[in-house]
PDB file of N, CA and C in Angstrom:
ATOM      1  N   UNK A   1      -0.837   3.307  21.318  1.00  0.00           N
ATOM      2  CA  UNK A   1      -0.306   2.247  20.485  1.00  0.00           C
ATOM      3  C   UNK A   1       0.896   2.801  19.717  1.00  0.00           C
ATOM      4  N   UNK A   2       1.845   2.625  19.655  1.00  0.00           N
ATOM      5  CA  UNK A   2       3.140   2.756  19.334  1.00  0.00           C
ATOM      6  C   UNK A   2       3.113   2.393  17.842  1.00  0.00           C
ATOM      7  N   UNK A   3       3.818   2.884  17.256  1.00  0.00           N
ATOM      8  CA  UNK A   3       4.144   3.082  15.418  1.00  0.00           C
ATOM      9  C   UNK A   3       4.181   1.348  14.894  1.00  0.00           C
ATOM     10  N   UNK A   4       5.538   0.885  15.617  1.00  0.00           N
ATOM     11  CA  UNK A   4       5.519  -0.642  15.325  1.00  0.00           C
ATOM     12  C   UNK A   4       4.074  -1.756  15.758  1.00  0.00           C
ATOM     13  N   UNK A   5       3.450  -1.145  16.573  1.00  0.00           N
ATOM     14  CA  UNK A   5       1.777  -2.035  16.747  1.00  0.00           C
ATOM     15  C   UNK A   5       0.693  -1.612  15.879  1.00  0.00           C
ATOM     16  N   UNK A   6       1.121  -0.389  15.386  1.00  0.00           N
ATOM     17  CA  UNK A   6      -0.047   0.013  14.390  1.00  0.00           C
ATOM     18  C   UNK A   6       0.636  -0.815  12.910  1.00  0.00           C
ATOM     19  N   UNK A   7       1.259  -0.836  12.591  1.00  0.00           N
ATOM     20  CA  UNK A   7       2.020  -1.263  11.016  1.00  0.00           C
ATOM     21  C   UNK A   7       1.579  -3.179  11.665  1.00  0.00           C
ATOM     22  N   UNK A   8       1.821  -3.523  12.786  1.00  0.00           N
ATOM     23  CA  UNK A   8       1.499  -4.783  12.782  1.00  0.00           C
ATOM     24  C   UNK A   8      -0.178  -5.147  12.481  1.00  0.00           C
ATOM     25  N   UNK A   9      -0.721  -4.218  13.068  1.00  0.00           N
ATOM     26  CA  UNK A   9      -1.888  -4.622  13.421  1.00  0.00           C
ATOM     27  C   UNK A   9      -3.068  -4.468  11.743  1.00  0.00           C
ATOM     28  N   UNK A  10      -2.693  -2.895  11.610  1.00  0.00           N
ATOM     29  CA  UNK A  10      -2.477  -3.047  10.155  1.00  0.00           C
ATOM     30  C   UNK A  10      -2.475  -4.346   9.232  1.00  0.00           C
ATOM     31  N   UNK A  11      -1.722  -4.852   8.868  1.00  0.00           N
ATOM     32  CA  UNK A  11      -0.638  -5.384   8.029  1.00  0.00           C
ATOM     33  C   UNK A  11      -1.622  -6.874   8.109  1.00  0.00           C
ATOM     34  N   UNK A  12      -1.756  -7.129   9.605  1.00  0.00           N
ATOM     35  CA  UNK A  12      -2.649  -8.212   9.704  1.00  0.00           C
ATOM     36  C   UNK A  12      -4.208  -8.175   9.493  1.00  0.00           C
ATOM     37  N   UNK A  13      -4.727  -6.918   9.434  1.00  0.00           N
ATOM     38  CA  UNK A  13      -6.310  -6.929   9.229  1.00  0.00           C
ATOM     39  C   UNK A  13      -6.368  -6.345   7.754  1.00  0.00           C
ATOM     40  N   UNK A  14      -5.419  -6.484   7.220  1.00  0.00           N
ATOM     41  CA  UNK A  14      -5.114  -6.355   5.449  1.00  0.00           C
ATOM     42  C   UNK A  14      -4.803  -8.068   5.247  1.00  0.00           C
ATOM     43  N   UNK A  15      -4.683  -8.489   5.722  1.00  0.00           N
ATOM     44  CA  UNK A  15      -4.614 -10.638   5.227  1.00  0.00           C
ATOM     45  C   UNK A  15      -3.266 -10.988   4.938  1.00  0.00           C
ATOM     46  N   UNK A  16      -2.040  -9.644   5.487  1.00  0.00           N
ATOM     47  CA  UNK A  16      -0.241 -10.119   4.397  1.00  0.00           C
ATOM     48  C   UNK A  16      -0.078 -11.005   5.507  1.00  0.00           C
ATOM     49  N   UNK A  17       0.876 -11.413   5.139  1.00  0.00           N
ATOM     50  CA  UNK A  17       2.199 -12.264   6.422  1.00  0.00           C
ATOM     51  C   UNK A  17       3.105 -11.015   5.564  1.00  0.00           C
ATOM     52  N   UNK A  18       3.863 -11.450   6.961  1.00  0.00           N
ATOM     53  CA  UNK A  18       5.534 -10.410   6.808  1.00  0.00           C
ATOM     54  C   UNK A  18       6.299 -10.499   5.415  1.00  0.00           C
ATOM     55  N   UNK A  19       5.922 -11.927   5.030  1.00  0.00           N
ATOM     56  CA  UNK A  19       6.883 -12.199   3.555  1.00  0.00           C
ATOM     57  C   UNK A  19       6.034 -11.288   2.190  1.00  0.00           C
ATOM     58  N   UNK A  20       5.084 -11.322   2.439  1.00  0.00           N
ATOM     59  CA  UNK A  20       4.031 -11.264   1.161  1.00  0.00           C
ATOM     60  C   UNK A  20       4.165  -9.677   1.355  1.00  0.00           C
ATOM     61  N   UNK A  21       3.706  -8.754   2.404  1.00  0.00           N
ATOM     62  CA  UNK A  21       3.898  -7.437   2.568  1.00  0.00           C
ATOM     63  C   UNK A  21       5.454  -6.870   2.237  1.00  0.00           C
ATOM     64  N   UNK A  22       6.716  -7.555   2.807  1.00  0.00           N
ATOM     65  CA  UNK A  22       7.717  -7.627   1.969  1.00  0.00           C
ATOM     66  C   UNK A  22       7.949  -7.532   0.166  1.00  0.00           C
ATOM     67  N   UNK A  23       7.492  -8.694  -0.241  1.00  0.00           N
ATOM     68  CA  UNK A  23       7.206  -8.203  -1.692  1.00  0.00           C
ATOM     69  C   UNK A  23       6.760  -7.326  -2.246  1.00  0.00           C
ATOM     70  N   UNK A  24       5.217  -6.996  -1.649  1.00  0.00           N
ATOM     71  CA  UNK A  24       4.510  -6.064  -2.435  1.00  0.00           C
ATOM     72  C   UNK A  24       5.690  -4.635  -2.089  1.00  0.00           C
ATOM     73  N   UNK A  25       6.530  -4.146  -0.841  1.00  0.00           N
ATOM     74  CA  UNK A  25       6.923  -3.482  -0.676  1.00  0.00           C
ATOM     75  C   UNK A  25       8.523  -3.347  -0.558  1.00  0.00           C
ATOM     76  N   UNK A  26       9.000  -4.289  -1.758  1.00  0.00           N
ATOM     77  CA  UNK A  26      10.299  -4.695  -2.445  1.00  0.00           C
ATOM     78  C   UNK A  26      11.111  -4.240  -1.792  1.00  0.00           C
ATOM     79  N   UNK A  27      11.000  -4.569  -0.418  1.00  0.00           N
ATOM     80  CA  UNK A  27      12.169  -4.801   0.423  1.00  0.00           C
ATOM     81  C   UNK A  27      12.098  -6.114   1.484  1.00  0.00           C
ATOM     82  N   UNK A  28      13.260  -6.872   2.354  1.00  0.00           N
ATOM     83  CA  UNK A  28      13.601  -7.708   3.066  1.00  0.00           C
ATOM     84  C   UNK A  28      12.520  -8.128   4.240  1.00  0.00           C
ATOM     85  N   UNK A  29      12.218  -9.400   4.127  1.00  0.00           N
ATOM     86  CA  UNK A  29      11.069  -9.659   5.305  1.00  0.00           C
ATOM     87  C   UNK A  29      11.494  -9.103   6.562  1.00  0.00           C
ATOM     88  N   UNK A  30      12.798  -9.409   6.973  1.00  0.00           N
ATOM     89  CA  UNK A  30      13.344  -8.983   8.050  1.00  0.00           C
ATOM     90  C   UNK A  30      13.065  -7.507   8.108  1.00  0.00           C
ATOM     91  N   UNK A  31      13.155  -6.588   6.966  1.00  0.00           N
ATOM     92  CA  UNK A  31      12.647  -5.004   7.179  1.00  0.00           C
ATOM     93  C   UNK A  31      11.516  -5.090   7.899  1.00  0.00           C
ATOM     94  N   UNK A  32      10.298  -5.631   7.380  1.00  0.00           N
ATOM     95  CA  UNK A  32       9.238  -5.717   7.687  1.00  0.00           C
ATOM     96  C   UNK A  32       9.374  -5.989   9.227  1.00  0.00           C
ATOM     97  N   UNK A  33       9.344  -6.794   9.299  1.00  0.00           N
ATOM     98  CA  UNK A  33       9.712  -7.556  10.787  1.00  0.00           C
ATOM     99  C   UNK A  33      10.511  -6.161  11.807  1.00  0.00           C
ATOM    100  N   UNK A  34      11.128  -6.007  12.017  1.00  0.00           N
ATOM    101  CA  UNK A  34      12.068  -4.755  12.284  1.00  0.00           C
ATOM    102  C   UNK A  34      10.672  -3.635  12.603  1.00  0.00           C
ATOM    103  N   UNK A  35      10.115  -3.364  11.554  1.00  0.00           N
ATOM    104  CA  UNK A  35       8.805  -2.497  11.244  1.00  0.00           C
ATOM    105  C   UNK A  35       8.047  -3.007  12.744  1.00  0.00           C
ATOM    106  N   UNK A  36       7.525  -3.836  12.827  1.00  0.00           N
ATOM    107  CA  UNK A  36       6.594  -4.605  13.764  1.00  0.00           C
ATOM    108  C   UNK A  36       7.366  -4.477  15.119  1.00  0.00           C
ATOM    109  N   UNK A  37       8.878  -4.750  15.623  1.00  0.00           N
ATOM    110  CA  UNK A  37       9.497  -4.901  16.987  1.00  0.00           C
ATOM    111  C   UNK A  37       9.254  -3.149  17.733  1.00  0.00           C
ATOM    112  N   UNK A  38       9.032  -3.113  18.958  1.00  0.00           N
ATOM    113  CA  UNK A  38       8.983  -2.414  19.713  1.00  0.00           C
ATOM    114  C   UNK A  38      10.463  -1.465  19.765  1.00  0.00           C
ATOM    115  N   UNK A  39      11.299  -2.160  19.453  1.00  0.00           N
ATOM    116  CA  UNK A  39      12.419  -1.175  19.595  1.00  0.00           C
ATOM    117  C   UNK A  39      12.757  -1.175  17.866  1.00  0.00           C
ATOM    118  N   UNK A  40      12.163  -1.879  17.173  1.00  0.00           N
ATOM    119  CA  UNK A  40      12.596  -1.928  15.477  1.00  0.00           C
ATOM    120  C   UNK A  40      12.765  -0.181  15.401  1.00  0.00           C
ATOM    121  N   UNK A  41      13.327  -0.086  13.345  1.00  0.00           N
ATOM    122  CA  UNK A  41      13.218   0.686  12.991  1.00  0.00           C
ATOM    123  C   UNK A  41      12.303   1.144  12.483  1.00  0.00           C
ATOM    124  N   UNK A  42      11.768   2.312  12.110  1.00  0.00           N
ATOM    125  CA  UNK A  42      10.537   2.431  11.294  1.00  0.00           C
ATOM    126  C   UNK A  42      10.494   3.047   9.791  1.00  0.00           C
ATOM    127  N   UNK A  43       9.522   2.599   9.185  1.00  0.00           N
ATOM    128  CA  UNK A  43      10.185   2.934   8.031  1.00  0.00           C
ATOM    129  C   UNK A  43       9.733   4.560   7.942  1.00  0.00           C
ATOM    130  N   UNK A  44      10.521   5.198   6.849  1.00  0.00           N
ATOM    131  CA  UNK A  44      10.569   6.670   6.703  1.00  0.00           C
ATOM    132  C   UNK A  44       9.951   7.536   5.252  1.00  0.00           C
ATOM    133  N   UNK A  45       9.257   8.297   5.180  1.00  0.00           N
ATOM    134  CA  UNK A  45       9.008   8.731   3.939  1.00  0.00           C
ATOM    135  C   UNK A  45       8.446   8.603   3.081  1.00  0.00           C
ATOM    136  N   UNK A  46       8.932   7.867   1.931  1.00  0.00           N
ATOM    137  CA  UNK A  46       7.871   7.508   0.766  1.00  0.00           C
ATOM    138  C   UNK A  46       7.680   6.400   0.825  1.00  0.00           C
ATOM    139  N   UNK A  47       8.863   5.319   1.397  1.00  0.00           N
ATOM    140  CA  UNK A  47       7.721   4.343   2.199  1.00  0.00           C
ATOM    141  C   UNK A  47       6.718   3.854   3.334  1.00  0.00           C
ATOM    142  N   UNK A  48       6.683   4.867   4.113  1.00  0.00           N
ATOM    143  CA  UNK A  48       5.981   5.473   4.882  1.00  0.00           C
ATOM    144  C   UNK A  48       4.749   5.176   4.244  1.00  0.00           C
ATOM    145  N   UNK A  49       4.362   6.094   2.982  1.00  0.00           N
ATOM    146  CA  UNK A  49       3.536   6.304   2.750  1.00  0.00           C
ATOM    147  C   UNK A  49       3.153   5.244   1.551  1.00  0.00           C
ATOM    148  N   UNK A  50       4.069   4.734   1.354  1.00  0.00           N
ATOM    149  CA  UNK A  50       3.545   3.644   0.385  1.00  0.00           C
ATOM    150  C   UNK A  50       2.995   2.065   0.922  1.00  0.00           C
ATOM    151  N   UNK A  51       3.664   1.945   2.262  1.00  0.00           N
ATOM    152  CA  UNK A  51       2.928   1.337   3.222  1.00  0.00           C
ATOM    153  C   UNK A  51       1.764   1.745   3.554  1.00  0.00           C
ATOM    154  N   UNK A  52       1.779   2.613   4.031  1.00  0.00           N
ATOM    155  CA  UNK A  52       0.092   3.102   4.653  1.00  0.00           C
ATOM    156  C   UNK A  52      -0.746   3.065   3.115  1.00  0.00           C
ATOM    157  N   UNK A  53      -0.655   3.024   1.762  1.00  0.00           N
ATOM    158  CA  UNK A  53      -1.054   2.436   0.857  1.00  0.00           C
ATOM    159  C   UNK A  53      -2.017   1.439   0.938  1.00  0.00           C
ATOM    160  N   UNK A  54      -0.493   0.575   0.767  1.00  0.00           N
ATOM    161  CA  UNK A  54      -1.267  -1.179   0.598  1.00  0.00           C
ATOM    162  C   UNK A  54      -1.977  -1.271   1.934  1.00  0.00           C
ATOM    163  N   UNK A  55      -1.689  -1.220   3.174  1.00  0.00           N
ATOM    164  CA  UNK A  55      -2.085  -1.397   4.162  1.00  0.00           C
ATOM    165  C   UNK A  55      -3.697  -0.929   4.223  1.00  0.00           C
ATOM    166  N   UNK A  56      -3.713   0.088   3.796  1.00  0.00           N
ATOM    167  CA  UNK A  56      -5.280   0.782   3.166  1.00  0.00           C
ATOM    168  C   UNK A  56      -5.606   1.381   4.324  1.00  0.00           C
ATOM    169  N   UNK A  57      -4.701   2.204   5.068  1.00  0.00           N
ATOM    170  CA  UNK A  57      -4.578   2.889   6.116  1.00  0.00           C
ATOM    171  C   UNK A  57      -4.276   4.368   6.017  1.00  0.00           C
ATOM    172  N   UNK A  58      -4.483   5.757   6.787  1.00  0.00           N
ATOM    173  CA  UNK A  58      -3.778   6.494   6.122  1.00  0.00           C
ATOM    174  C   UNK A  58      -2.111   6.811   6.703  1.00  0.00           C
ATOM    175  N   UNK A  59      -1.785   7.416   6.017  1.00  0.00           N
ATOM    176  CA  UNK A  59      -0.335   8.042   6.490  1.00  0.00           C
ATOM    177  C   UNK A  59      -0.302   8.628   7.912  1.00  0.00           C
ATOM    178  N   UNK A  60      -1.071   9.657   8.099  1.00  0.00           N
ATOM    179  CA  UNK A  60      -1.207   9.916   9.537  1.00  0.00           C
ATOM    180  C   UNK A  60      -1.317   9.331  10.897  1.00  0.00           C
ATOM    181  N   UNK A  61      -2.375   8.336  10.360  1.00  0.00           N
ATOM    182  CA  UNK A  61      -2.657   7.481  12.006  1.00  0.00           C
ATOM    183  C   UNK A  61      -1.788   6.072  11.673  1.00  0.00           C
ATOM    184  N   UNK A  62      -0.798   5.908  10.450  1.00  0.00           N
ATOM    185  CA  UNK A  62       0.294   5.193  10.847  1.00  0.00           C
ATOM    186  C   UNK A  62       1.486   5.271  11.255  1.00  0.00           C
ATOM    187  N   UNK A  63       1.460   6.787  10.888  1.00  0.00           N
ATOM    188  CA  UNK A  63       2.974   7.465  11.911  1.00  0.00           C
ATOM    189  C   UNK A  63       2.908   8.177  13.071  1.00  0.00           C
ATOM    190  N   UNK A  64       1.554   8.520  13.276  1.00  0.00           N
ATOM    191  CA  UNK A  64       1.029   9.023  14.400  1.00  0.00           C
ATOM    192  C   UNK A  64       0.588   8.001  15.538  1.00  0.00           C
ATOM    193  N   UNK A  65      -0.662   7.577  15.137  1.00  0.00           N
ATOM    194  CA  UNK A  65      -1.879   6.760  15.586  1.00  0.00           C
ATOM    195  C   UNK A  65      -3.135   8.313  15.708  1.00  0.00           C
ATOM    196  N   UNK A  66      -2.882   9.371  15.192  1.00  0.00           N
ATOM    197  CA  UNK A  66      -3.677  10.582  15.039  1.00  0.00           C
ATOM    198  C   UNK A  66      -4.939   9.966  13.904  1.00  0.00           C
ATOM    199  N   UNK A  67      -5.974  11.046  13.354  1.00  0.00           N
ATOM    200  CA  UNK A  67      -6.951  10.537  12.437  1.00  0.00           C
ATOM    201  C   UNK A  67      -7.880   9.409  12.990  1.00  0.00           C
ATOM    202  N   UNK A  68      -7.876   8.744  11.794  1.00  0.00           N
ATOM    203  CA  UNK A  68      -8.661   7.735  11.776  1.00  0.00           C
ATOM    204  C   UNK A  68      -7.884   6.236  12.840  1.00  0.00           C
ATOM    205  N   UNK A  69      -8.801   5.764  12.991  1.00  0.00           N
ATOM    206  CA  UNK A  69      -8.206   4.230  14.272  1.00  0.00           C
ATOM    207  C   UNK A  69      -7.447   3.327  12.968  1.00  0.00           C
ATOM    208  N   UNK A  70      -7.869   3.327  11.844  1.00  0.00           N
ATOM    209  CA  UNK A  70      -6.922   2.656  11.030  1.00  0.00           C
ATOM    210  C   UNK A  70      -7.238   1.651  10.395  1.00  0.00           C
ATOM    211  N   UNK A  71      -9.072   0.955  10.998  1.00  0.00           N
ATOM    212  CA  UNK A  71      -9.219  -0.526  10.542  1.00  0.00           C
ATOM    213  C   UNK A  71      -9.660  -0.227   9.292  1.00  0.00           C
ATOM    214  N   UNK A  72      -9.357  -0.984   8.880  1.00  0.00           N
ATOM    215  CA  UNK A  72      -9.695  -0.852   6.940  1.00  0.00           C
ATOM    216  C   UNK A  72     -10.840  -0.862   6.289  1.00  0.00           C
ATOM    217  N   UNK A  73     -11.921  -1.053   7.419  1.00  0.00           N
ATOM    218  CA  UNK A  73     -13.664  -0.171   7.038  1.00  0.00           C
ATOM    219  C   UNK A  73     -13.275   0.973   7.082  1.00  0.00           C
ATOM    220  N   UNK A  74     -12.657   1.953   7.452  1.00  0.00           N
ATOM    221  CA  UNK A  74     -12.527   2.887   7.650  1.00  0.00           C
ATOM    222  C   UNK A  74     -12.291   3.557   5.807  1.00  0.00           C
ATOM    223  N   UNK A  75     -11.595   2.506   5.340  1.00  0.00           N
ATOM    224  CA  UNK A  75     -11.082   2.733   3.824  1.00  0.00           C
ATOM    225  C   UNK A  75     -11.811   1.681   2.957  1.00  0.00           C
ATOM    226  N   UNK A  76     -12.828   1.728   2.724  1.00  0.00           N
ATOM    227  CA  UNK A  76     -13.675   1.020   1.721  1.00  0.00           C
ATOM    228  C   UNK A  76     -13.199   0.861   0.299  1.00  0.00           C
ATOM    229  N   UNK A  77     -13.517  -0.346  -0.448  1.00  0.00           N
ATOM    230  CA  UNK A  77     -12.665  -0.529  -1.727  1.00  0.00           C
ATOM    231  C   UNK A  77     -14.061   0.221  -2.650  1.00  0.00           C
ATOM    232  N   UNK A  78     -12.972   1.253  -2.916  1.00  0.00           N
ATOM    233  CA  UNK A  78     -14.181   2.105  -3.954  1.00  0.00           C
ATOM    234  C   UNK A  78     -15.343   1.108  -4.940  1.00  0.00           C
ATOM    235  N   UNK A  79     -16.739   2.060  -4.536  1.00  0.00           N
ATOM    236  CA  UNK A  79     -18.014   1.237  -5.194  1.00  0.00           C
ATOM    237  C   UNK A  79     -17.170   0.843  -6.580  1.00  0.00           C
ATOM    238  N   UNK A  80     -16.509   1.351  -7.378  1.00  0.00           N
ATOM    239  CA  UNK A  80     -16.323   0.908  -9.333  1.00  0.00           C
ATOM    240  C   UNK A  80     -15.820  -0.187  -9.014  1.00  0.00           C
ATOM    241  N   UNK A  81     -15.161  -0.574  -8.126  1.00  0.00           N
ATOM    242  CA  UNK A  81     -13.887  -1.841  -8.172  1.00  0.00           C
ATOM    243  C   UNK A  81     -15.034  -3.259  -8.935  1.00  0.00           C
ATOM    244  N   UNK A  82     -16.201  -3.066  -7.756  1.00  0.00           N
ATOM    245  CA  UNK A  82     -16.914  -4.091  -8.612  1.00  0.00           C
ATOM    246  C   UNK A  82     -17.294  -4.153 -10.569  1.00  0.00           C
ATOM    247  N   UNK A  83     -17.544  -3.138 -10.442  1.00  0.00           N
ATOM    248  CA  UNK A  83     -17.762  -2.680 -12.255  1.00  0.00           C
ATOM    249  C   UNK A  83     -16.425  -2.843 -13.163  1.00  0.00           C
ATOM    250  N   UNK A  84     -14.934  -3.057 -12.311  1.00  0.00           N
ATOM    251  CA  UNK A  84     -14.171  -3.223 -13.550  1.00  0.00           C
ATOM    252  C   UNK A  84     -14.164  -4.255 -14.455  1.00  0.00           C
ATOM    253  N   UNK A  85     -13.214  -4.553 -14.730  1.00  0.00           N
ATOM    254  CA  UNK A  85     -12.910  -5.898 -15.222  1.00  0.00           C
ATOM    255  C   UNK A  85     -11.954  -6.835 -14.919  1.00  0.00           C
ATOM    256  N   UNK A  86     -11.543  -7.943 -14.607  1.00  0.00           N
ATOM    257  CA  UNK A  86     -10.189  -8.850 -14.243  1.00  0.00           C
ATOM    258  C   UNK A  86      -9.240  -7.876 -14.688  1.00  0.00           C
ATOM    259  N   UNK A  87      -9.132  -7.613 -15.886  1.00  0.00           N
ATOM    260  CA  UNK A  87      -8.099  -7.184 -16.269  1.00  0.00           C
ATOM    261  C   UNK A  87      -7.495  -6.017 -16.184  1.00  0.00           C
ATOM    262  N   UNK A  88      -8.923  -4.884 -15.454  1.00  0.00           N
ATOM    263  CA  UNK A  88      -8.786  -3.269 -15.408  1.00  0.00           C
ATOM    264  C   UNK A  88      -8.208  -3.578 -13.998  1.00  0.00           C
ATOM    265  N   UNK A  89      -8.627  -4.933 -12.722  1.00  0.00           N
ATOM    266  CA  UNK A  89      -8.204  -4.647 -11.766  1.00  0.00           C
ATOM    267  C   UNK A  89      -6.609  -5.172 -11.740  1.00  0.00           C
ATOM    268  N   UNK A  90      -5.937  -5.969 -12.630  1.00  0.00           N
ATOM    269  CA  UNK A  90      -5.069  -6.373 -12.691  1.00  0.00           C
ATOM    270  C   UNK A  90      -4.281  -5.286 -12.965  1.00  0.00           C
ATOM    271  N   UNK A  91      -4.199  -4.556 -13.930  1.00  0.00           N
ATOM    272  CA  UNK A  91      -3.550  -3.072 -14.361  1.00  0.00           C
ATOM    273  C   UNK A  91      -3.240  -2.442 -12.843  1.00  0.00           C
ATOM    274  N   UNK A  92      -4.596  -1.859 -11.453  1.00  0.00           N
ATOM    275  CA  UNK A  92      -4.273  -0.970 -10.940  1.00  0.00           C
ATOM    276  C   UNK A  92      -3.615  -1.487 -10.119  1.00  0.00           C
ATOM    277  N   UNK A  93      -3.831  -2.746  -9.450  1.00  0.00           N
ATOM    278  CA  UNK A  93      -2.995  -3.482  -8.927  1.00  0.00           C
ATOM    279  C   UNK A  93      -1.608  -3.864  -8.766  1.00  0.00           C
ATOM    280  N   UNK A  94      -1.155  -3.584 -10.095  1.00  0.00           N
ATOM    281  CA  UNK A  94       0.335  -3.878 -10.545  1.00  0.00           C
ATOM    282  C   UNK A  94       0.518  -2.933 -10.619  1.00  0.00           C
ATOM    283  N   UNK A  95      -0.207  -1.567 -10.824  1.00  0.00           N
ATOM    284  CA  UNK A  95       0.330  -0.001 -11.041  1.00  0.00           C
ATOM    285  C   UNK A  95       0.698   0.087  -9.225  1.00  0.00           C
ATOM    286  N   UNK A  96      -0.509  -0.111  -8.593  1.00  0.00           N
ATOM    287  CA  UNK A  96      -0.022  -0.047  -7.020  1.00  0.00           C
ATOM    288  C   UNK A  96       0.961  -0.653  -6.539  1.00  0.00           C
ATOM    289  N   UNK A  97       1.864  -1.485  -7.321  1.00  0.00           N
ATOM    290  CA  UNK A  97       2.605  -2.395  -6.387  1.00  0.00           C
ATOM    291  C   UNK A  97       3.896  -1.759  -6.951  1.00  0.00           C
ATOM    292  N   UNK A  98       3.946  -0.479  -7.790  1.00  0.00           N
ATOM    293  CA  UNK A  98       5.452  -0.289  -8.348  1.00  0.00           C
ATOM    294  C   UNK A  98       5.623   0.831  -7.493  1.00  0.00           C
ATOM    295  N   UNK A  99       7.132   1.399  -7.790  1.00  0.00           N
ATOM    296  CA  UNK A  99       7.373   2.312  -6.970  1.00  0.00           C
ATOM    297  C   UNK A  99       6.902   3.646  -7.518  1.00  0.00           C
ATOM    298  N   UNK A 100       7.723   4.917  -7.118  1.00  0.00           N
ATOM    299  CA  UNK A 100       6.853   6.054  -7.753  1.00  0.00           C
ATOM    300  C   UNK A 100       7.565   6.037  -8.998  1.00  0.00           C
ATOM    301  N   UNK A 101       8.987   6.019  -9.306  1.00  0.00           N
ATOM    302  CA  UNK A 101       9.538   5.832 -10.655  1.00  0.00           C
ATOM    303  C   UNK A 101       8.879   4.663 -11.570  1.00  0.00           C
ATOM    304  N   UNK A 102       8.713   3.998 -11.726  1.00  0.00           N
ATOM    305  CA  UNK A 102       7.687   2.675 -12.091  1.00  0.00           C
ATOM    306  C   UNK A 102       6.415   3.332 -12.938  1.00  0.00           C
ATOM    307  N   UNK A 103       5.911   4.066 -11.376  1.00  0.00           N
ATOM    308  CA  UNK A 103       4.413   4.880 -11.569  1.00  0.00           C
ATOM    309  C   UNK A 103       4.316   5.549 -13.139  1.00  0.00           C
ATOM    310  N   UNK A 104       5.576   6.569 -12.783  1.00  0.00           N
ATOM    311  CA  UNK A 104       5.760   7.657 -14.036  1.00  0.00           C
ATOM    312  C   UNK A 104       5.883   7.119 -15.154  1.00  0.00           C
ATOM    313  N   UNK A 105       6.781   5.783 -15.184  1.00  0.00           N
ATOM    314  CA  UNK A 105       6.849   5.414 -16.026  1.00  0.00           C
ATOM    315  C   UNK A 105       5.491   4.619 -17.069  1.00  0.00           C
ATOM    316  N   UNK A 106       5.154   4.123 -16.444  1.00  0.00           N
ATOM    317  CA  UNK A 106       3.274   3.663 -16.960  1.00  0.00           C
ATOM    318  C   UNK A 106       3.064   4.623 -17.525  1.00  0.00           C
ATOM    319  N   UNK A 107       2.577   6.051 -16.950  1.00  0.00           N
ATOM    320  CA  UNK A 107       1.783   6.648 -17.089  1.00  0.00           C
ATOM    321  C   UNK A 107       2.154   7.328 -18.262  1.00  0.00           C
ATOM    322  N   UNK A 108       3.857   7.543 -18.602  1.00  0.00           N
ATOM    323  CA  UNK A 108       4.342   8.006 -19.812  1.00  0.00           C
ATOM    324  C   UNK A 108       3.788   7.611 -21.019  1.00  0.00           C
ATOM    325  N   UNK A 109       3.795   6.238 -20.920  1.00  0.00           N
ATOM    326  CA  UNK A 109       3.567   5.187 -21.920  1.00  0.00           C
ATOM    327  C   UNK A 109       2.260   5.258 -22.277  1.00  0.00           C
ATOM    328  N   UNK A 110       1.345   5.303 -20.847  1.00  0.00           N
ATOM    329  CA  UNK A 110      -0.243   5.573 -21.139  1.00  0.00           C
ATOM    330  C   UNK A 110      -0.638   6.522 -21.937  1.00  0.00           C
ATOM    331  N   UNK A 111       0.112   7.774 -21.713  1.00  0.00           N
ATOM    332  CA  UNK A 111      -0.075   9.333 -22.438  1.00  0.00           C
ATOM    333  C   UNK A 111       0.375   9.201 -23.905  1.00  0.00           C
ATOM    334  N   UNK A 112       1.264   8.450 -24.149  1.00  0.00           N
ATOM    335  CA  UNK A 112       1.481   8.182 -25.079  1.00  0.00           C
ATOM    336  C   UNK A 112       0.210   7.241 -26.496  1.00  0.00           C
ATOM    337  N   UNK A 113      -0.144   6.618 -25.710  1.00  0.00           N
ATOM    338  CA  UNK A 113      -1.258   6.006 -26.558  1.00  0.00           C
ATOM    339  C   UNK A 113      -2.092   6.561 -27.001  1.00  0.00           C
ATOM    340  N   UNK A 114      -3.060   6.042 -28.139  1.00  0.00           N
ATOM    341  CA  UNK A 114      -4.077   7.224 -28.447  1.00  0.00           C
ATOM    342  C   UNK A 114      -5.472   5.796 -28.228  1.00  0.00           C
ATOM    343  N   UNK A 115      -6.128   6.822 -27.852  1.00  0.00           N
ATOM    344  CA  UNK A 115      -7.656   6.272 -27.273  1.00  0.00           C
ATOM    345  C   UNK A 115      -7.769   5.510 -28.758  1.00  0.00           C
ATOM    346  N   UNK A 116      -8.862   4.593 -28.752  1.00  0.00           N
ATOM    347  CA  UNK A 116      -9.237   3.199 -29.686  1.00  0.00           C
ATOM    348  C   UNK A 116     -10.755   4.219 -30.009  1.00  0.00           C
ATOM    349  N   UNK A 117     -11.284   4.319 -31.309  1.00  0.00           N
ATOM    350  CA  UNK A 117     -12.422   4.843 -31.175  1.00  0.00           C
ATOM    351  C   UNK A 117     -13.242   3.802 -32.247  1.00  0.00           C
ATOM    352  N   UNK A 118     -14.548   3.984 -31.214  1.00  0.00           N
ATOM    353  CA  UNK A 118     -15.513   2.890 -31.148  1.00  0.00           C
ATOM    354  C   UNK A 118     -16.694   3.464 -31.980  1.00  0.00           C
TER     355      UNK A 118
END
């Protein structure tokens, strides 16, 4: 299976369409699309890996097809997810959807705070 059938196949047993995976990965549907064609480009690097992310795939067997086959049992949504809260999952969610500059930046801000004591 070739790089562009794994990112498709992917992409679809994660629930995106091309537009919505676009967003989360703040670039052009047409990128995406491109991603998916047999002769497309593929993407490189840190989005590479920030795809194989959301996709909930790993990095390897999406630039490979090496590792794991890729279906997203394979990557279970960690047991806590149920125990958070709307709002704890809303946080990691939006932390996942920024880039790595984004990332740092949260986390500055986080370090910055001082714990609430109860």
């Amino acid at each position: 299976m070739s790089i562009s059938a794994r990112i498709r196949t992917a992409r679809r047993e994660a629930g995106l369409s091309q537009s919505q995976l676009a967003e989360l990965m703040k670039v052009t549907r047409s990128a995406c699309s491109q991603w998916e064609q047999p002769n497309g480009t593929a993407p490189r690097g840190s989005r590479l890996q920030r795809l194989a992310t959301l996709l909930g795939v790993s990095v390897e067997w999406l630039a490979t097809g090496r590792g794991t086959d890729g279906s997203r049992a394979a990557y279970p949504t960690p047991a806590y997810h149920e125990a958070l809260t709307n709002d704890e999952r809303e946080v990691l969610d939006r932390y996942a959807r920024l880039d790595g500059d984004g990332q740092q930046a949260v986390l500055a801000v986080l370090r910055r705070l001082r714990p609430v004591k109860r």
